[in-house]
N, C-alpha and C. Protein backbone atom coordinates (compact mmCIF):
# COMPACT_ATOMS: atom_id res chain seq x y z
N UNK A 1 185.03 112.19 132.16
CA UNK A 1 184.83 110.91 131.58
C UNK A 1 184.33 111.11 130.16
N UNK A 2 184.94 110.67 129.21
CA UNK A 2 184.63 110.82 128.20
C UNK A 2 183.40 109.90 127.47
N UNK A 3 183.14 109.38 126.38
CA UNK A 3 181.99 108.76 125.52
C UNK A 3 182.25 107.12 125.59
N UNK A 4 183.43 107.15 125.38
CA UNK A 4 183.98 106.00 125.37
C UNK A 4 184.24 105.20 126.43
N UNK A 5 184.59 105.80 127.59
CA UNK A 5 185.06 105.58 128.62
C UNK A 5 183.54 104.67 129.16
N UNK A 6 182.52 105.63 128.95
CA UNK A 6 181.20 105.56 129.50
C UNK A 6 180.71 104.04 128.99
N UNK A 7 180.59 104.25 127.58
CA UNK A 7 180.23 102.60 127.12
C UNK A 7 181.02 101.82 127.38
N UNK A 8 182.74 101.55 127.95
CA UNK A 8 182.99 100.24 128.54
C UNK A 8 183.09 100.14 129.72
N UNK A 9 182.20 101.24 130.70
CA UNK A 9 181.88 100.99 132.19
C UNK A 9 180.90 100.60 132.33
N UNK A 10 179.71 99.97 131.41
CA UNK A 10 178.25 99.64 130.96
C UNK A 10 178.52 97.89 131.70
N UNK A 11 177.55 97.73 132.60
CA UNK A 11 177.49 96.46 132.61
C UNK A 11 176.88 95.68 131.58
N UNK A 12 177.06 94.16 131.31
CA UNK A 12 175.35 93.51 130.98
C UNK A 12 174.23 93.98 131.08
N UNK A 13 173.81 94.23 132.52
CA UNK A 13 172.13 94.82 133.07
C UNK A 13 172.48 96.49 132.10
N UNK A 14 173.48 97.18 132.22
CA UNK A 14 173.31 98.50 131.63
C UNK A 14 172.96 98.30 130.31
N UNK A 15 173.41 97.44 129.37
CA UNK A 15 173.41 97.47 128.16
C UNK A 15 172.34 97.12 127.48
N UNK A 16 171.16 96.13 128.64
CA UNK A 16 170.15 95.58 128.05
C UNK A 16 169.29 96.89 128.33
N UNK A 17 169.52 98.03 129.65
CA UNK A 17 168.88 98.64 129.93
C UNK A 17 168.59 99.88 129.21
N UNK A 18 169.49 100.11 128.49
CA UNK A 18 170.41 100.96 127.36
C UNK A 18 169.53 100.61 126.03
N UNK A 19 169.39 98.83 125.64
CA UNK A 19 168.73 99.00 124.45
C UNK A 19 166.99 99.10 124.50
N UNK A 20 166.54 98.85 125.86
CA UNK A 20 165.00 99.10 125.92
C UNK A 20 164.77 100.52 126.06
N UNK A 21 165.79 101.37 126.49
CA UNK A 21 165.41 102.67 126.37
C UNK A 21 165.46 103.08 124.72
N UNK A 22 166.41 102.60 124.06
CA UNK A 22 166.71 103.04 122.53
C UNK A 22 165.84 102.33 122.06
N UNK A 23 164.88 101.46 122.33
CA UNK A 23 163.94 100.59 121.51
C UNK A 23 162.20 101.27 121.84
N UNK A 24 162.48 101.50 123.30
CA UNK A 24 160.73 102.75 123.30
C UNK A 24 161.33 103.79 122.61
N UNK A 25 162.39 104.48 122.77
CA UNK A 25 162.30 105.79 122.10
C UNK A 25 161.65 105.61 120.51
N UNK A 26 162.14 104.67 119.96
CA UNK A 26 162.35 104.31 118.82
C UNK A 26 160.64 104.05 118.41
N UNK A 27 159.81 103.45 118.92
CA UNK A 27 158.57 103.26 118.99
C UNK A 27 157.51 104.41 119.31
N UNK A 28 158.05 105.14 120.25
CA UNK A 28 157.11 106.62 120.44
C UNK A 28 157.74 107.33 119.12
N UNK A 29 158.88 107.59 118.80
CA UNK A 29 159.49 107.75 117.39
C UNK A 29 158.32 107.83 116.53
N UNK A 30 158.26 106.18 115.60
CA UNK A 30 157.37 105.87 114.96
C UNK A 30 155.73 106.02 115.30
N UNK A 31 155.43 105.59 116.29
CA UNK A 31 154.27 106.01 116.47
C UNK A 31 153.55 107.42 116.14
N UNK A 32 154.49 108.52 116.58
CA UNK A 32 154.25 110.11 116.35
C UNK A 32 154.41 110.16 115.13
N UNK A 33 155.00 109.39 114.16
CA UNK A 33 155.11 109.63 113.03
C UNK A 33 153.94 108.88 112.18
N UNK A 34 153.02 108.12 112.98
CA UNK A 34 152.32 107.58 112.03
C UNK A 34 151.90 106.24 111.91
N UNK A 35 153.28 105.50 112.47
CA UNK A 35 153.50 103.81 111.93
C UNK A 35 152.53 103.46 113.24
N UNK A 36 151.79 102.02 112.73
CA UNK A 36 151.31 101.34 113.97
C UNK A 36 151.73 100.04 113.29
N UNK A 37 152.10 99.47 114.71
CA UNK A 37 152.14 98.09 114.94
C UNK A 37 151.73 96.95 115.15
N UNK A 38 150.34 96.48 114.61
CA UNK A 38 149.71 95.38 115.28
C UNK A 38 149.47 94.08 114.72
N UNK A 39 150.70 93.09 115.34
CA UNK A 39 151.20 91.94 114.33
C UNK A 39 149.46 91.15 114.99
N UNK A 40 148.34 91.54 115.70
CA UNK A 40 147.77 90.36 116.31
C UNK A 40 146.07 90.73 115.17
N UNK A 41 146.46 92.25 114.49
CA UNK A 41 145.46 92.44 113.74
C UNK A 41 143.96 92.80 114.47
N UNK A 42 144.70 93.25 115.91
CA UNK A 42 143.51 93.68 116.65
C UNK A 42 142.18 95.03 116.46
N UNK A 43 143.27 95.92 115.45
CA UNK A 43 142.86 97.06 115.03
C UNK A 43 141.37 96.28 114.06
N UNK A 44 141.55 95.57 113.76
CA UNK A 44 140.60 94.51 112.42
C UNK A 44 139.42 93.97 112.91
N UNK A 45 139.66 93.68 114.45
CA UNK A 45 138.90 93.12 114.86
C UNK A 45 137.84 93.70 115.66
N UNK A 46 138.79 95.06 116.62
CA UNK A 46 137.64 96.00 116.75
C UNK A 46 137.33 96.43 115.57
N UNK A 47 137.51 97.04 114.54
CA UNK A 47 136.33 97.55 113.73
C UNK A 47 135.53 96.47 113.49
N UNK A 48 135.69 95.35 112.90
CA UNK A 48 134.81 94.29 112.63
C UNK A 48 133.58 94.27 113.91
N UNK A 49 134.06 94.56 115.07
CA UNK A 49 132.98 94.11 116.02
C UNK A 49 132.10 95.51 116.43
N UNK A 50 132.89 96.59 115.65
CA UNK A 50 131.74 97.63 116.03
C UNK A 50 131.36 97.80 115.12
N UNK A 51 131.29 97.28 113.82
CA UNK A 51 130.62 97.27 112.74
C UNK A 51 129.35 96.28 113.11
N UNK A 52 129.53 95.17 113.42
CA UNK A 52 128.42 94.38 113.71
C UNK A 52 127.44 94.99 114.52
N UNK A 53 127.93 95.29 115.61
CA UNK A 53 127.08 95.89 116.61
C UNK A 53 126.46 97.58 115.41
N UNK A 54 126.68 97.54 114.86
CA UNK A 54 126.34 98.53 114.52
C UNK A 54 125.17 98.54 113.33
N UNK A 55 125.41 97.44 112.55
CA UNK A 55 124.72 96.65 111.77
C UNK A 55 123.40 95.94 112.36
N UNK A 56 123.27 95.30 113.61
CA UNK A 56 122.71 94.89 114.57
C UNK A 56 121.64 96.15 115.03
N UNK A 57 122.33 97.11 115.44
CA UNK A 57 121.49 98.14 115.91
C UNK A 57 120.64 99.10 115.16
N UNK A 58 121.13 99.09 113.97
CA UNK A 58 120.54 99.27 112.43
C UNK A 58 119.30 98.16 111.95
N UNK A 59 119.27 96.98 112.63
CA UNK A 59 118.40 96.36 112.37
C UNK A 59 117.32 96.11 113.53
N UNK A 60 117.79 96.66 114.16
CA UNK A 60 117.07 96.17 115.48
C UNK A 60 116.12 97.65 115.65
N UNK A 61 116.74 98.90 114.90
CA UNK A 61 115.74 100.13 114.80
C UNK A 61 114.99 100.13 113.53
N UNK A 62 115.35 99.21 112.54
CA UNK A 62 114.25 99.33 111.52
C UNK A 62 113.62 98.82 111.67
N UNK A 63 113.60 97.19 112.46
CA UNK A 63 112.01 96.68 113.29
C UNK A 63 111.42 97.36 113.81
N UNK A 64 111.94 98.21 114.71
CA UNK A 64 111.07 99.01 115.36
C UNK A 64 110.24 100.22 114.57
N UNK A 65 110.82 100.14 113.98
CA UNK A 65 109.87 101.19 113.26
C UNK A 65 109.37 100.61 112.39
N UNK A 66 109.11 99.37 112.05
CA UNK A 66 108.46 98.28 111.18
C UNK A 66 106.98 98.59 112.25
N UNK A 67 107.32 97.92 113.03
CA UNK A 67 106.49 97.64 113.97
C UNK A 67 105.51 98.71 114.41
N UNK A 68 105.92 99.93 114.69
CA UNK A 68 105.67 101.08 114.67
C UNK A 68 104.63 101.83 113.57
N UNK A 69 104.91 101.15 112.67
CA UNK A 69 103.78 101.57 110.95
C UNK A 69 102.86 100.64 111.18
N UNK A 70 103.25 99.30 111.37
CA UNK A 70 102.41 98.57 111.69
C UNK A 70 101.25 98.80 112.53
N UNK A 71 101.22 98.97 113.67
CA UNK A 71 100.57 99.68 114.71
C UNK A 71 99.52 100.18 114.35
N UNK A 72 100.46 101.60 113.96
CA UNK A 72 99.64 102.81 113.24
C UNK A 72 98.49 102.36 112.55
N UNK A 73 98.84 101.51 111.41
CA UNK A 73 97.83 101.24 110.36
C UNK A 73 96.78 100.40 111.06
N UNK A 74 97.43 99.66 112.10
CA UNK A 74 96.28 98.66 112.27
C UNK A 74 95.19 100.14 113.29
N UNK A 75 95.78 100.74 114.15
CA UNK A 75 94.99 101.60 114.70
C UNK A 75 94.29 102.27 113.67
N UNK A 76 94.69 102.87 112.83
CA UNK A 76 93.89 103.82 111.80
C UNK A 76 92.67 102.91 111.55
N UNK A 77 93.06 101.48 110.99
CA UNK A 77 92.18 100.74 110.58
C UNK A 77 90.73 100.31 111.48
N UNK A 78 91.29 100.08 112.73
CA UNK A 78 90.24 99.76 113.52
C UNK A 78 89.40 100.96 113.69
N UNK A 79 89.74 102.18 113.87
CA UNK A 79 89.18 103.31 113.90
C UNK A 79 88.33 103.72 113.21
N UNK A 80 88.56 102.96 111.51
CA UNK A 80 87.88 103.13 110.42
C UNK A 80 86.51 101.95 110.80
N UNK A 81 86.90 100.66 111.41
CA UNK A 81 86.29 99.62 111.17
C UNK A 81 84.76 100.26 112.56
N UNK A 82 85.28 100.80 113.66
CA UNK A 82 84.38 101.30 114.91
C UNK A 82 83.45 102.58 114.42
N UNK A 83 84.03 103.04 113.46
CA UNK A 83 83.13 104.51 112.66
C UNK A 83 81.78 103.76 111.99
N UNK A 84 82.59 102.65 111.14
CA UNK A 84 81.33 102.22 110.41
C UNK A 84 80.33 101.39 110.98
N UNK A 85 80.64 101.12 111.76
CA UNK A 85 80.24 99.99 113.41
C UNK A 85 79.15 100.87 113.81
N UNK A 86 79.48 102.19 114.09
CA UNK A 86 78.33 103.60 114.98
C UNK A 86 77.70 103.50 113.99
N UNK A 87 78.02 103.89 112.51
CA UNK A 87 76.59 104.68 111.80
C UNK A 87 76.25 103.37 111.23
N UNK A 88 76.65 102.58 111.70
CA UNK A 88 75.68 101.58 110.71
C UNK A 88 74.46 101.18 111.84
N UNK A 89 75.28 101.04 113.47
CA UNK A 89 74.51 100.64 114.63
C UNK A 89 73.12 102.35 114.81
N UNK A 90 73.72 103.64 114.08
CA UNK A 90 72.66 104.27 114.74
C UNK A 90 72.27 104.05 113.48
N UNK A 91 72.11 103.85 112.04
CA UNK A 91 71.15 103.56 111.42
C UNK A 91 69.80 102.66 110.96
N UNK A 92 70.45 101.49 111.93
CA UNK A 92 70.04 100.36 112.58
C UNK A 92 68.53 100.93 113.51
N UNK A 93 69.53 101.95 114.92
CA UNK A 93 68.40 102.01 115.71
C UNK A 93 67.63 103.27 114.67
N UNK A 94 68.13 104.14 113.91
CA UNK A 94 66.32 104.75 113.58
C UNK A 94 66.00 104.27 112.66
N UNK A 95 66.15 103.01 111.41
CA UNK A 95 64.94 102.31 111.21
C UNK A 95 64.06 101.87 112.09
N UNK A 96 64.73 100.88 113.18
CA UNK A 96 63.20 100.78 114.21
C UNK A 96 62.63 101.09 114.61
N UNK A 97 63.41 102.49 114.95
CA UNK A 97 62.48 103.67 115.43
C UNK A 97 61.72 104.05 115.00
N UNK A 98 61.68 104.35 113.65
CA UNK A 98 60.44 104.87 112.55
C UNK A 98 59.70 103.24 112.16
N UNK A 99 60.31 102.30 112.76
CA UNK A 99 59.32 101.17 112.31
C UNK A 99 58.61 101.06 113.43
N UNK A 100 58.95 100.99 114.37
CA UNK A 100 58.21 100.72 116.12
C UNK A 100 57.23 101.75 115.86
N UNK A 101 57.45 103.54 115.62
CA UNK A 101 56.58 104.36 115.31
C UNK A 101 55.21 104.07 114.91
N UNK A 102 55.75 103.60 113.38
CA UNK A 102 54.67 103.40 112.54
C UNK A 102 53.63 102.32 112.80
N UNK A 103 54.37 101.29 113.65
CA UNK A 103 53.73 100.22 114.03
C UNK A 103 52.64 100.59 115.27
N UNK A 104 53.22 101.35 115.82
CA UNK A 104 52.17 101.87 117.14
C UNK A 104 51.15 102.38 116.94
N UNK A 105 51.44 103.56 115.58
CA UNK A 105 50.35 104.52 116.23
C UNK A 105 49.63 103.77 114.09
N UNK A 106 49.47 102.96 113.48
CA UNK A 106 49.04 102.22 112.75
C UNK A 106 46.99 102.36 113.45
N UNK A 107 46.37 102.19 112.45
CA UNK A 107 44.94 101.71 112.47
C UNK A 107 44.44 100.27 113.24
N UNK A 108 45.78 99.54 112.42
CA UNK A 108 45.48 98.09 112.88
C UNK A 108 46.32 97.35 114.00
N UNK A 109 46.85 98.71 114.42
CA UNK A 109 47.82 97.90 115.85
C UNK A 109 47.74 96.82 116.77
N UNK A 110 45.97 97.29 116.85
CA UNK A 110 45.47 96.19 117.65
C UNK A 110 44.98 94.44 117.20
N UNK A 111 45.30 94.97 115.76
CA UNK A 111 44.88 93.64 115.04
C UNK A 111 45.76 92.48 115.12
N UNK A 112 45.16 91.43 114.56
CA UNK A 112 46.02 90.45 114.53
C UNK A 112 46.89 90.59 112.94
N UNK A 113 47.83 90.36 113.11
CA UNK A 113 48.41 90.32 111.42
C UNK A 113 48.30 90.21 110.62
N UNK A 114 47.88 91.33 109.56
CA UNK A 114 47.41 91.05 108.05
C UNK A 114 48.65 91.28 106.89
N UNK A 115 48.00 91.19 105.91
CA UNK A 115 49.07 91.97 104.54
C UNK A 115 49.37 93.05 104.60
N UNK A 116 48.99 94.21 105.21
CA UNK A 116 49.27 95.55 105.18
C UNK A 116 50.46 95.53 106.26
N UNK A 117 49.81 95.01 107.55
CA UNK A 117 51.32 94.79 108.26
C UNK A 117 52.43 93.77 108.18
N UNK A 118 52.39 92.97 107.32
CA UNK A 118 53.27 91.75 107.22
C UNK A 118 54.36 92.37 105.91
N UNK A 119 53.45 93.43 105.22
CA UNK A 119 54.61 94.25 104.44
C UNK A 119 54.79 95.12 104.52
N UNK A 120 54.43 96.10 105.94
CA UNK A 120 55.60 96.73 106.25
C UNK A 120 56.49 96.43 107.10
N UNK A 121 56.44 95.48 107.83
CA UNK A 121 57.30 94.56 108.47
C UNK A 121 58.44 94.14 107.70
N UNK A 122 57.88 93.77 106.69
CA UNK A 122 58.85 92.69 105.42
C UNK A 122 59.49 94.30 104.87
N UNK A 123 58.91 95.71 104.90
CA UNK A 123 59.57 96.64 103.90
C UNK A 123 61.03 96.69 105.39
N UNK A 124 60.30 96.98 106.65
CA UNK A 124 61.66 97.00 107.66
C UNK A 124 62.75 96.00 107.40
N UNK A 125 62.32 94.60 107.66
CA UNK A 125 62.97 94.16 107.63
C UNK A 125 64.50 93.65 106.97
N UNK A 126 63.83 94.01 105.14
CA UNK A 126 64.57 94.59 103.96
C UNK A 126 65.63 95.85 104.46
N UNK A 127 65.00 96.54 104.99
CA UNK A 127 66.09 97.91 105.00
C UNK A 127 66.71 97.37 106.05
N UNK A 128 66.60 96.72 107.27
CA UNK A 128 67.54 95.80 108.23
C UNK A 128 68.87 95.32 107.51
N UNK A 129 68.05 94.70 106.84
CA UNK A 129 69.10 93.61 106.12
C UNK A 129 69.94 94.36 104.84
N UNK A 130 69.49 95.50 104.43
CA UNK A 130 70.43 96.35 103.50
C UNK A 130 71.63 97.22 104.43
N UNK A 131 71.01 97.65 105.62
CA UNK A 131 71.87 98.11 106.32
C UNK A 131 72.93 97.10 107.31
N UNK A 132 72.24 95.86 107.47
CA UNK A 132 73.22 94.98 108.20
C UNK A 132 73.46 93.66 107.66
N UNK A 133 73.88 93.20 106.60
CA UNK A 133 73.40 92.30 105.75
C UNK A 133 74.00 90.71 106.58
N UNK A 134 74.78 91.21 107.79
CA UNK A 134 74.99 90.15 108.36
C UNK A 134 74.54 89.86 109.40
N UNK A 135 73.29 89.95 109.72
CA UNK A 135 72.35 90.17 110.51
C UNK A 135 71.60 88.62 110.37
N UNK A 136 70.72 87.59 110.96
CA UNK A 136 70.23 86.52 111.13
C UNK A 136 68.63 86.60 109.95
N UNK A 137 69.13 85.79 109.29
CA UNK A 137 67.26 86.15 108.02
C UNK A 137 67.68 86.72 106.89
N UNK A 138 68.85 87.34 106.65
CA UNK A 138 69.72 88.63 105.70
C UNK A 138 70.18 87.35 104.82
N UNK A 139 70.07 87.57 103.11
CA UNK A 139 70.32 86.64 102.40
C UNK A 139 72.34 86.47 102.89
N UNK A 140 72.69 87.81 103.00
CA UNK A 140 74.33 87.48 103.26
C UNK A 140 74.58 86.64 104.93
N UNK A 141 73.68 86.18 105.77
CA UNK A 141 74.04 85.67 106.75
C UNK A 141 74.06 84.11 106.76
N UNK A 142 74.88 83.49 107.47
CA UNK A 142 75.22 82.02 107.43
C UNK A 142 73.94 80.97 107.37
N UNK A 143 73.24 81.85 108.48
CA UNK A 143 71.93 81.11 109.12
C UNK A 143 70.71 81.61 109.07
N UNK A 144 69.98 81.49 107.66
CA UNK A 144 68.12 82.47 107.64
C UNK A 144 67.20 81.91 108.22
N UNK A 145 66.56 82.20 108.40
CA UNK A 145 65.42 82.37 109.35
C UNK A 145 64.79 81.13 108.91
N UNK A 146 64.74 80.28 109.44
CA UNK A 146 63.34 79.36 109.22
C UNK A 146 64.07 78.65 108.46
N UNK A 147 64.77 78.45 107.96
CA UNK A 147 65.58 77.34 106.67
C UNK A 147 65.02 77.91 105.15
N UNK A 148 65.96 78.95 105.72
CA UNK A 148 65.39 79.65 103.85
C UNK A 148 64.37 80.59 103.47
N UNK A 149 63.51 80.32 104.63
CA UNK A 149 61.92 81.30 104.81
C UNK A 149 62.09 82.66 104.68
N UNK A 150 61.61 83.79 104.45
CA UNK A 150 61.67 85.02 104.95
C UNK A 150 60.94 84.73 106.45
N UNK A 151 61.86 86.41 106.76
CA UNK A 151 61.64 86.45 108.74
C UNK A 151 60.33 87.02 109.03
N UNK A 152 59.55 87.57 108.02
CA UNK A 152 58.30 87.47 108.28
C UNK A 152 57.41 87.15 106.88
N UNK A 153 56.62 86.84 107.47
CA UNK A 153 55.72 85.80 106.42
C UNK A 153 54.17 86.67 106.15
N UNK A 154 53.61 86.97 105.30
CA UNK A 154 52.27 87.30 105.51
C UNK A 154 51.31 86.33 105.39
N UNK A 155 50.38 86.43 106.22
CA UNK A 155 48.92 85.58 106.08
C UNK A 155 47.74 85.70 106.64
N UNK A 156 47.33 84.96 106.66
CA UNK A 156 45.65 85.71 106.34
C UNK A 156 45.39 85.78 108.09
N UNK A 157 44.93 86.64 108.62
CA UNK A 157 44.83 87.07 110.37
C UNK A 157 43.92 86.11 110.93
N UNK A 158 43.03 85.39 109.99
CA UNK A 158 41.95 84.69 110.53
C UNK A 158 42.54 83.09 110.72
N UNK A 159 43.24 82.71 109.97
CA UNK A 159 44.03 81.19 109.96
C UNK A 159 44.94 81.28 111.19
């Protein structure tokens, strides 16, 4: 059977069957060579959408590491703020300590309150208030002592 013979023994169904084979060939063809086909512009649309997502995830890790410094600093900070909190609180307790001291083992301990003790009271109380100035009586606190008064007063032991 020759070439000829062959194409006019081709039905209808052969001929359509004939050009979908010559029409994939023709497409794996092009394809291996390079060409793409996409009349719907889908190629456009995935990149567009893994660009977003990608853009997205780019932003969604620089918060986090926003957030992350953030943190940090505020921890550093509080750390700084609890340091000065101790030595100011143990400088606190050994003024009183050397004031309670002095007050005990004093001449006039047993006395009633004179000038000698009403200023060293008033010298404590000063270094109180230099070391804690937000302390109650301390010119830097909201609320002094007595409406303005100093927190201790000297006067005469007998009145």
């Amino acid at each position: 059977m020759s070439a000829g013979s062959m194409l006019r023994a081709l039905t209808p169904l052969g001929w359509w069957a004939a050009g979908v084979a010559t029409l994939a060939l023709s497409f794996a063809l092009l394809g291996g060579l390079g060409f793409r086909w996409d009349p719907l512009d889908l190629q456009q649309k995935r990149l567009e959408t893994a660009r977003s997502q990608a853009r997205d995830a780019v932003a969604v890790a620089t918060a986090q590491a926003d957030a992350r410094r953030i943190e940090t600093a505020g921890a550093a900070a509080q750390a700084v703020r609890v340091d000065h909190y101790q030595h100011r609180t143990t400088a606190v307790e050994r003024a009183t300590a050397t004031a309670v001291t002095q007050a005990r083992s004093a001449d006039d301990a047993d006395h009633p309150l004179e000038h000698r003790r009403a200023d060293r009271l008033c010298r404590h109380d000063r270094e109180l208030c230099r070391l804690a100035p937000d302390l109650d009586g301390c010119a830097g606190a909201a609320d002094v002592a007595g409406g303005g008064e100093a927190a201790v007063r000297p006067g005469d032991p007998a009145a």
